[in-house]
C-alpha atoms as a PDB file:
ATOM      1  CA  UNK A   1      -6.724  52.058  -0.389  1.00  0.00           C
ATOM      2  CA  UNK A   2      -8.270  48.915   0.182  1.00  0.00           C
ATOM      3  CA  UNK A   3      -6.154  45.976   0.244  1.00  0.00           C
ATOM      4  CA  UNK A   4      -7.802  42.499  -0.904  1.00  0.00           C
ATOM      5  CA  UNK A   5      -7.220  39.114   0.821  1.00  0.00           C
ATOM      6  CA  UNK A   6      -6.484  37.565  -3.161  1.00  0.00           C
ATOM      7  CA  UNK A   7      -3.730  39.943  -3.547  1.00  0.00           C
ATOM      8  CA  UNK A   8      -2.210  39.258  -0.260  1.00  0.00           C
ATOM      9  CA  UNK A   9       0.578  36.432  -0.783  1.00  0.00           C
ATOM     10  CA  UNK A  10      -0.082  33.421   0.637  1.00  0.00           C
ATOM     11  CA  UNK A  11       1.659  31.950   3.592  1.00  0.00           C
ATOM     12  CA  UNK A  12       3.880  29.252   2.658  1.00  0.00           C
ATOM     13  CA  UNK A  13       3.097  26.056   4.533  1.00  0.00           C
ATOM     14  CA  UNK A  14       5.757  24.934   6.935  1.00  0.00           C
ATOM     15  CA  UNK A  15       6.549  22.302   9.491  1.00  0.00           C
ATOM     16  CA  UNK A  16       9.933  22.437  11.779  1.00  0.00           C
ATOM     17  CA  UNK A  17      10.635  18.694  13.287  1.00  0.00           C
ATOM     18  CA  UNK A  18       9.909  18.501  17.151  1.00  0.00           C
ATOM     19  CA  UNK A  19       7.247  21.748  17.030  1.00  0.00           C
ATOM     20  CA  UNK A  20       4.238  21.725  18.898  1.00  0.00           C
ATOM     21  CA  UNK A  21       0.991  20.456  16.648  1.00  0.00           C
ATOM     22  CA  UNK A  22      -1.444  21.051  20.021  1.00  0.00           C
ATOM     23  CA  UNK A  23      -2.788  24.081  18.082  1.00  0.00           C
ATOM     24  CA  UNK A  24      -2.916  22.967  14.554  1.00  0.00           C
ATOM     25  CA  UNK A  25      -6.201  21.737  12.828  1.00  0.00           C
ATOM     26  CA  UNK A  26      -6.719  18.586  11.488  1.00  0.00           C
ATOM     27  CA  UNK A  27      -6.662  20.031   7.842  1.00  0.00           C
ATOM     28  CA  UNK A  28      -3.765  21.385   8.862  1.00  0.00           C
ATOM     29  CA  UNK A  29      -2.043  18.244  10.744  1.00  0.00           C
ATOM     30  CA  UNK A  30      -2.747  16.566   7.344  1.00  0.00           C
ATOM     31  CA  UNK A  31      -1.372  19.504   4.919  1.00  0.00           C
ATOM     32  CA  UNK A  32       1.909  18.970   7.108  1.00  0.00           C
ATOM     33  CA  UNK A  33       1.626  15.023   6.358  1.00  0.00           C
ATOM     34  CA  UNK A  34       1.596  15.710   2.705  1.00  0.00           C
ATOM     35  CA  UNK A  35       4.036  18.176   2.602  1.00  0.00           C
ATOM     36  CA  UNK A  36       6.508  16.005   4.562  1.00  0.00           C
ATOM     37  CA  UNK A  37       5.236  12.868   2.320  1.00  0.00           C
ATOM     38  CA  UNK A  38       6.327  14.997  -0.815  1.00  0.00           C
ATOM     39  CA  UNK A  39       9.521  15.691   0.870  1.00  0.00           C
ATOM     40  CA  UNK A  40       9.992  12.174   1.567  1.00  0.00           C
ATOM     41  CA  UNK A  41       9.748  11.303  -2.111  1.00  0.00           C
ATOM     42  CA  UNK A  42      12.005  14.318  -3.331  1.00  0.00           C
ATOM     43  CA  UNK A  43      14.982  12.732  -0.853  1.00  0.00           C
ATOM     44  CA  UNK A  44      14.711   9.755  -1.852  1.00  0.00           C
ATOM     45  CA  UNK A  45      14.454  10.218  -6.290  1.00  0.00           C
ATOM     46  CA  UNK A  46      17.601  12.489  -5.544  1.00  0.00           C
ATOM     47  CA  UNK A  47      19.223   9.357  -2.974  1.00  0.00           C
ATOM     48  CA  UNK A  48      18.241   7.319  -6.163  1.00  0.00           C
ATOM     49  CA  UNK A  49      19.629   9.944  -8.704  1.00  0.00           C
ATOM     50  CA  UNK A  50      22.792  10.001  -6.662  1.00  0.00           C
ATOM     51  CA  UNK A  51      23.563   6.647  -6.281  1.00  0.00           C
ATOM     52  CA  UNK A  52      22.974   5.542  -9.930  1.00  0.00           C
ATOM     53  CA  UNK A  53      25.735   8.096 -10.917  1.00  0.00           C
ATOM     54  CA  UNK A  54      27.939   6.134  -8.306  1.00  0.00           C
ATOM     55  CA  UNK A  55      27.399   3.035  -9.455  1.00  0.00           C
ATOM     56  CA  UNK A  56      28.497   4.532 -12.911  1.00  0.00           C
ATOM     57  CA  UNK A  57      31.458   6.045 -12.171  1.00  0.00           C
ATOM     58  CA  UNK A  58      31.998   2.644 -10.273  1.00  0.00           C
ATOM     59  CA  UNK A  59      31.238   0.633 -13.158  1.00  0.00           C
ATOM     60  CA  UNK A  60      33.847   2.833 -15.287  1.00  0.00           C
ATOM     61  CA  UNK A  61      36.860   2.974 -13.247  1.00  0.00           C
ATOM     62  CA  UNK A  62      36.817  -0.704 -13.145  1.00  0.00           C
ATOM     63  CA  UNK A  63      36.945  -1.890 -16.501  1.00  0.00           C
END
């Protein structure tokens, strides 16, 4: 049986803070960049989502 490199699953891009990057490529210096970008955003829509819903409940208790 032959296995195909499709059908293998792909490794799932990953970057732990503080590791060394001495060995990684530039593609892959700037895959980590835009993973870590798109992390950035998701933090800060759910910072955003989060405090919105304080402010209402704020806003409520008040009046």
């Amino acid at each position: 049986m032959s296995f195909i490199d499709d059908d293998r699953p792909q490794k799932k891009i990953a970057h732990e803070i503080g590791s060394d990057l001495s060995m990684l490529s530039v593609d892959e210096l700037k895959a980590r960049v835009d993973l870590l970008k798109a992390e950035i955003a998701r933090l800060e829509a759910e910072a955003t989502r989060k405090a919105s819903g304080r402010q209402a409940a704020e806003s409520f208790f008040r009046s």
